[in-house]
N, C-alpha and C. Protein backbone atom coordinates (compact mmCIF):
# COMPACT_ATOMS: atom_id res chain seq x y z
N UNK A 1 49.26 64.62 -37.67
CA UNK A 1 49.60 63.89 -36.49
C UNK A 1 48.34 63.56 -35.68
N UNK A 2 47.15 64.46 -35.62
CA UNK A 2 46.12 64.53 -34.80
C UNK A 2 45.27 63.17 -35.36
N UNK A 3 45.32 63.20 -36.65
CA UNK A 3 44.80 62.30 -37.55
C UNK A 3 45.20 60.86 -37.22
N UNK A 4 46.68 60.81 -37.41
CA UNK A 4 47.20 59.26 -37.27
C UNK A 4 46.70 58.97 -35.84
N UNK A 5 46.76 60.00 -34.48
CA UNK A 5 46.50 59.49 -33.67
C UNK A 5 45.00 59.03 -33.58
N UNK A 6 44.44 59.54 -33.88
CA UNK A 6 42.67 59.21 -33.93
C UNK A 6 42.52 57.83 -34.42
N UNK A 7 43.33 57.54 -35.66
CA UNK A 7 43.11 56.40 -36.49
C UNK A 7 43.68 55.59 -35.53
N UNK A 8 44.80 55.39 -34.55
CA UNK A 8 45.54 54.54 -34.01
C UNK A 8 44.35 53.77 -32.93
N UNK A 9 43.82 55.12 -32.05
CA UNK A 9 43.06 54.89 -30.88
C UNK A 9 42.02 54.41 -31.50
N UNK A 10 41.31 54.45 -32.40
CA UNK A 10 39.70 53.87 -33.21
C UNK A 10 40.21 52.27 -33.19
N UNK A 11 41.43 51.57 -33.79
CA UNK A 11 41.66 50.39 -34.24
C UNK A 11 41.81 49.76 -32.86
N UNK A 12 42.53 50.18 -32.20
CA UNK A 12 42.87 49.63 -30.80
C UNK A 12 41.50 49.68 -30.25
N UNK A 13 40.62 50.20 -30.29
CA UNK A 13 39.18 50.05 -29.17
C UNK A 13 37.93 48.85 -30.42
N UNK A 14 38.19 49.00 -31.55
CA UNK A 14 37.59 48.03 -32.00
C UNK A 14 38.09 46.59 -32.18
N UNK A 15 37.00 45.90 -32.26
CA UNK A 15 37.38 44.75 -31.76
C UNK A 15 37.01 43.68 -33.45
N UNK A 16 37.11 42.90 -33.75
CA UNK A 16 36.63 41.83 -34.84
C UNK A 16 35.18 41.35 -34.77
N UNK A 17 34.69 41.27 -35.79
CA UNK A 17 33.16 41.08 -35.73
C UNK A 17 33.10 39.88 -35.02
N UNK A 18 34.02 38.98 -35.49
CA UNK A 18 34.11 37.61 -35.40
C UNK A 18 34.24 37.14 -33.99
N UNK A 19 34.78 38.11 -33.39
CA UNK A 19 34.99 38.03 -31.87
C UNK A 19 33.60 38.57 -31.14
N UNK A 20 33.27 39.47 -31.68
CA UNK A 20 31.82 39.98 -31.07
C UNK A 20 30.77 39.13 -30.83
N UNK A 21 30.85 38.40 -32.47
CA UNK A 21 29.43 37.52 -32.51
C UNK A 21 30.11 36.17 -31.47
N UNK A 22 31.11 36.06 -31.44
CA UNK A 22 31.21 34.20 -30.44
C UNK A 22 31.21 34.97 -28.77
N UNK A 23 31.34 36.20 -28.53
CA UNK A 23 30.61 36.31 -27.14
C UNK A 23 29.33 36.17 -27.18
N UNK A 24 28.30 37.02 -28.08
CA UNK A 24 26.88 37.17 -28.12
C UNK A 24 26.33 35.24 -28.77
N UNK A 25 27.01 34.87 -28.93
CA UNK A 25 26.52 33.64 -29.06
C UNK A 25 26.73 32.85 -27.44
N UNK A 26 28.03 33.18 -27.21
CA UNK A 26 28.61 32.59 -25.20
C UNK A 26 27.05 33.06 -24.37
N UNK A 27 27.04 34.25 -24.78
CA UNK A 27 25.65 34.63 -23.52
C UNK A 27 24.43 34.26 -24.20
N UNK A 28 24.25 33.73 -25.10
CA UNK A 28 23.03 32.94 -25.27
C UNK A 28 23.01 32.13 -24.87
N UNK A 29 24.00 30.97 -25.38
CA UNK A 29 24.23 29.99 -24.50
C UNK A 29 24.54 29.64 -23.63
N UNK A 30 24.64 30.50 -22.32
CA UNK A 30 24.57 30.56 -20.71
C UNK A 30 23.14 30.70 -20.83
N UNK A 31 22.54 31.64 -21.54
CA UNK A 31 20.99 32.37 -20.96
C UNK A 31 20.02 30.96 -21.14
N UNK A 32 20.32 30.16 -22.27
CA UNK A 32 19.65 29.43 -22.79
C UNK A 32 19.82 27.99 -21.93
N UNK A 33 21.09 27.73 -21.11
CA UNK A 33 21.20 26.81 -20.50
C UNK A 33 20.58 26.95 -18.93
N UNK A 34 20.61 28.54 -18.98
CA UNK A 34 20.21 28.77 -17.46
C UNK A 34 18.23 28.62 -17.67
N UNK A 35 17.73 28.72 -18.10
CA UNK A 35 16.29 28.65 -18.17
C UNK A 35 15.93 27.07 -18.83
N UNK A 36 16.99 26.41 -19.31
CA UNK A 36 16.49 25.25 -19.62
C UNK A 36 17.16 24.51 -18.02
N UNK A 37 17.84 24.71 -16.98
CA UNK A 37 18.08 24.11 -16.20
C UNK A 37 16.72 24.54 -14.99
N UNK A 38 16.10 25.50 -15.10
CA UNK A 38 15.51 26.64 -14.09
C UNK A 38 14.19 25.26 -14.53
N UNK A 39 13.77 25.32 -15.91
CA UNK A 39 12.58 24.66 -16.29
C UNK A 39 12.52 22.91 -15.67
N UNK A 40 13.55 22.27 -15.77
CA UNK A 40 13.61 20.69 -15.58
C UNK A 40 13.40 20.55 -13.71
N UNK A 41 14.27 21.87 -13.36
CA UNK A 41 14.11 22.04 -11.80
C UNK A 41 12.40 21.94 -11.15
N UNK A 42 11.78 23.05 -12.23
CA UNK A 42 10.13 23.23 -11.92
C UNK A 42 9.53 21.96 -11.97
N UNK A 43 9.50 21.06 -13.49
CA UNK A 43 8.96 20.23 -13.11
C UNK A 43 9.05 19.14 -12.22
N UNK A 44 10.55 18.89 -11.85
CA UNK A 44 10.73 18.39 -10.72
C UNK A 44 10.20 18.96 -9.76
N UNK A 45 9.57 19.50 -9.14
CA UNK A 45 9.27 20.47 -7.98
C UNK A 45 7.73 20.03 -8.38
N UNK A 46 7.25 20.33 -9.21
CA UNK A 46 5.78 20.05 -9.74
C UNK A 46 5.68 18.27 -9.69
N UNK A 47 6.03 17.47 -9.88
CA UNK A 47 5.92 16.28 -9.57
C UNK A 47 6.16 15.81 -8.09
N UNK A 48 7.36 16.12 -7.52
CA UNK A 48 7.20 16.00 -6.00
C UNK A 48 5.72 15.88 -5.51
N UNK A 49 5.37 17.48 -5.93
CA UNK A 49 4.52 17.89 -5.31
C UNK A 49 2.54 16.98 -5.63
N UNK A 50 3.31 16.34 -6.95
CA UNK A 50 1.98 15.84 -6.88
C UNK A 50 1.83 14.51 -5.89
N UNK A 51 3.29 13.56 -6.56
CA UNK A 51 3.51 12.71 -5.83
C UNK A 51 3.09 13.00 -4.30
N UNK A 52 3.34 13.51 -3.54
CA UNK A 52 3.13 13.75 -2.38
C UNK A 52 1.63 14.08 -2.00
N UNK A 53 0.75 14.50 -3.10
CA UNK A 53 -0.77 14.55 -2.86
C UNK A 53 -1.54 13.36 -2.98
N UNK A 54 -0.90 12.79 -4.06
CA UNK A 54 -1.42 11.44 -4.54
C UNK A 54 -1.12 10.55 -3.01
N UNK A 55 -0.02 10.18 -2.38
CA UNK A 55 0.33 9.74 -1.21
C UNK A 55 -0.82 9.93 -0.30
N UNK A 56 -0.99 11.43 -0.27
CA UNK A 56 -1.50 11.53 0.46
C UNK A 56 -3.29 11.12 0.90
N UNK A 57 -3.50 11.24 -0.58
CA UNK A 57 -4.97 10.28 -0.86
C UNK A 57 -4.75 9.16 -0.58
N UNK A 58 -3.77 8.42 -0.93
CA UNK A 58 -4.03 7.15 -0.90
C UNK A 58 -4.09 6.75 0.60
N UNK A 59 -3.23 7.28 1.30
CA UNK A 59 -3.15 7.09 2.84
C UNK A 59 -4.28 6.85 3.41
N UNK A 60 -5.11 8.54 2.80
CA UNK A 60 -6.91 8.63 3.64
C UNK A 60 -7.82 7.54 3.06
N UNK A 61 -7.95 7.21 1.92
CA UNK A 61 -8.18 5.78 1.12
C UNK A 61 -7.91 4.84 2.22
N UNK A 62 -6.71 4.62 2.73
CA UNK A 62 -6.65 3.38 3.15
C UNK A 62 -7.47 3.58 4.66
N UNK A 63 -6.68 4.93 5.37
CA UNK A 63 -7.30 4.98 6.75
C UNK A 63 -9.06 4.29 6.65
N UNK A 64 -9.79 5.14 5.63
CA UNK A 64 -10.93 5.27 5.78
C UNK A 64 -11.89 3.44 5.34
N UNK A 65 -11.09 2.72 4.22
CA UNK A 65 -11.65 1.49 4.37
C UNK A 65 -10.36 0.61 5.58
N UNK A 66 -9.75 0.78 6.58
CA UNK A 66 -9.51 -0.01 7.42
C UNK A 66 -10.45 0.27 8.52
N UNK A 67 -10.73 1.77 9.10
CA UNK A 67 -12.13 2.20 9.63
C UNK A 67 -13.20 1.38 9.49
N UNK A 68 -13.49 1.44 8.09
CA UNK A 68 -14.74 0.64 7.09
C UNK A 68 -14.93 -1.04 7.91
N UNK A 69 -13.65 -1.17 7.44
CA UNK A 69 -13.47 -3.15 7.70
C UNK A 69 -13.47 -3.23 9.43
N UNK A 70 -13.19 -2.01 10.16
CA UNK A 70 -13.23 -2.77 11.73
C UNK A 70 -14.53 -2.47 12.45
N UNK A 71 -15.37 -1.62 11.36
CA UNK A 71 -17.00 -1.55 11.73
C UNK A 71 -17.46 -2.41 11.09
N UNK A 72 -17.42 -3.02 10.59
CA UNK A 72 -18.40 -3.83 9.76
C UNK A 72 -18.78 -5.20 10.17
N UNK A 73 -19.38 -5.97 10.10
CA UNK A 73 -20.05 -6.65 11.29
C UNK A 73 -19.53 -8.05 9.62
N UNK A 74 -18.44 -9.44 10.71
CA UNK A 74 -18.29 -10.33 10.12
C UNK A 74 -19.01 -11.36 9.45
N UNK A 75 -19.12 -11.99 8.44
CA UNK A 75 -19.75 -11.92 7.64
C UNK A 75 -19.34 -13.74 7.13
N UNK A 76 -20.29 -14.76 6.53
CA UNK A 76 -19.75 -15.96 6.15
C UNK A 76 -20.32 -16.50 5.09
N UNK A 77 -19.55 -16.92 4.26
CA UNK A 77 -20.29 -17.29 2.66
C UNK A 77 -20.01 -18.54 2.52
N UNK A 78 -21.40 -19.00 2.34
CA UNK A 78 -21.54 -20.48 1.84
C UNK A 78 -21.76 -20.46 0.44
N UNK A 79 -20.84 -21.69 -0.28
CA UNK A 79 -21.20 -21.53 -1.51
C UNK A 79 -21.42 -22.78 -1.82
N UNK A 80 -22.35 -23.64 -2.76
CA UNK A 80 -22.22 -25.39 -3.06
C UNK A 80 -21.29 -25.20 -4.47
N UNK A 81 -21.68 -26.40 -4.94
CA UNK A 81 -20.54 -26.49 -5.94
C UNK A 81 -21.54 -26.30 -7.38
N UNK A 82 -22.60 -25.72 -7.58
CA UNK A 82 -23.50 -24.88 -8.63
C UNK A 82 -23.00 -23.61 -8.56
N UNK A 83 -22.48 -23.22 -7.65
CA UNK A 83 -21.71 -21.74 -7.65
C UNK A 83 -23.06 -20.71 -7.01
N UNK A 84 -23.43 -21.06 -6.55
CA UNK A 84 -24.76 -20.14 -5.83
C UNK A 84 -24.35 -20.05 -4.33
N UNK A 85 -23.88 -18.77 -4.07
CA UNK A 85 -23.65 -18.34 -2.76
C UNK A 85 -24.87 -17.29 -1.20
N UNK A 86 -24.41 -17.95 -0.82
CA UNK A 86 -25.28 -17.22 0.72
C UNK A 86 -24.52 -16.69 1.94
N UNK A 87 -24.87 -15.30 1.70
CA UNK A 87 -24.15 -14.70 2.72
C UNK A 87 -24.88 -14.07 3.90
N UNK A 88 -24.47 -14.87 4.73
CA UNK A 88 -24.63 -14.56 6.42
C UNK A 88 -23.84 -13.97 6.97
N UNK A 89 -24.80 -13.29 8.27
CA UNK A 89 -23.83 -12.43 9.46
C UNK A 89 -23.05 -13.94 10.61
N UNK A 90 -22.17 -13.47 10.65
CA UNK A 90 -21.77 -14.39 12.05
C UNK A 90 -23.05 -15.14 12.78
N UNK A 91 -23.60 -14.69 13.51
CA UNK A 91 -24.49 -14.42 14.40
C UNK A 91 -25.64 -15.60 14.03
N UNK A 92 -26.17 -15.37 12.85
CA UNK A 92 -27.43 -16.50 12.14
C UNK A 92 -26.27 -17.70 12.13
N UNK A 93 -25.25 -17.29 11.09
CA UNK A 93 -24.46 -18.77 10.90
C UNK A 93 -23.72 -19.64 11.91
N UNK A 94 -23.69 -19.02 12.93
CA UNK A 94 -22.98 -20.18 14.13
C UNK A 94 -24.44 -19.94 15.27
N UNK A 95 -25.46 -20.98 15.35
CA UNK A 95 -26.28 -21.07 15.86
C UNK A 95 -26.59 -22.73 17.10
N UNK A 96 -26.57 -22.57 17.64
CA UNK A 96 -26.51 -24.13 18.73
C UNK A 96 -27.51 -24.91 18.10
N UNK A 97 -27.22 -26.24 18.00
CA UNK A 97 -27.78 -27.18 17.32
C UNK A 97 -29.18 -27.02 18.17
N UNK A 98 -29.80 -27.12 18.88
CA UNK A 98 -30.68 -26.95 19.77
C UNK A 98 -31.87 -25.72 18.47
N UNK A 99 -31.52 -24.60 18.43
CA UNK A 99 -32.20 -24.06 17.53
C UNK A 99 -32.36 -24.02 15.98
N UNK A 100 -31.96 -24.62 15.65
CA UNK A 100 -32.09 -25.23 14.24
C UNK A 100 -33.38 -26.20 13.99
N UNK A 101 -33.98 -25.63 13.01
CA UNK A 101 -35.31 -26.37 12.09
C UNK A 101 -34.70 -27.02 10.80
N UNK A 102 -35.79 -28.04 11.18
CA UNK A 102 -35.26 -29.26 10.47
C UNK A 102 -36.26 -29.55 9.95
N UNK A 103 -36.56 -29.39 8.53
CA UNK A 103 -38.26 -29.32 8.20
C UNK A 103 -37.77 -30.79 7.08
């Protein structure tokens, strides 16, 4: 009797291989979906973050040649039609007829 009962309680607590292995396959494939979702998250997070540096150069880029262009003293290019250009400050190129040589 001690026997049958032993044998009864052993069958009832084991379970089918077949059933074992499709859980241990279920938690792989949670484990495996959770670190492939964790990873796509990072590089999203890693691109933001560059994006947002790159921005941020470009910004000082721009600050620093609009700086550039409102110091810089205006400027006028004559060119003929040989393609040979001359570049003057404001200043020489708008001069009162009065000072102009005429050789």
């Amino acid at each position: 009797m001690r026997k049958a009962r032993r044998l009864g309680e052993g069958d009832a607590r084991k379970r089918p291989f077949v059933w074992r292995m499709a859980a241990a396959f279920a938690m792989a494939a949670c484990l495996i979906a959770v670190v492939q979702l964790a990873l796509v998250e990072h590089r999203q997070r890693e691109r933001t973050i560059a994006l947002r540096e790159e921005r941020q150069r470009i910004a000082a880029d721009l600050a620093s040649v609009k700086k550039s262009a409102a110091e810089s003293e205006p400027v006028v290019v004559l060119e003929n039609a040989d393609g040979t250009r001359v570049i003057m400050d404001l200043d020489s190129a708008v001069q009162p007829a009065s000072l102009r040589n005429y050789d």
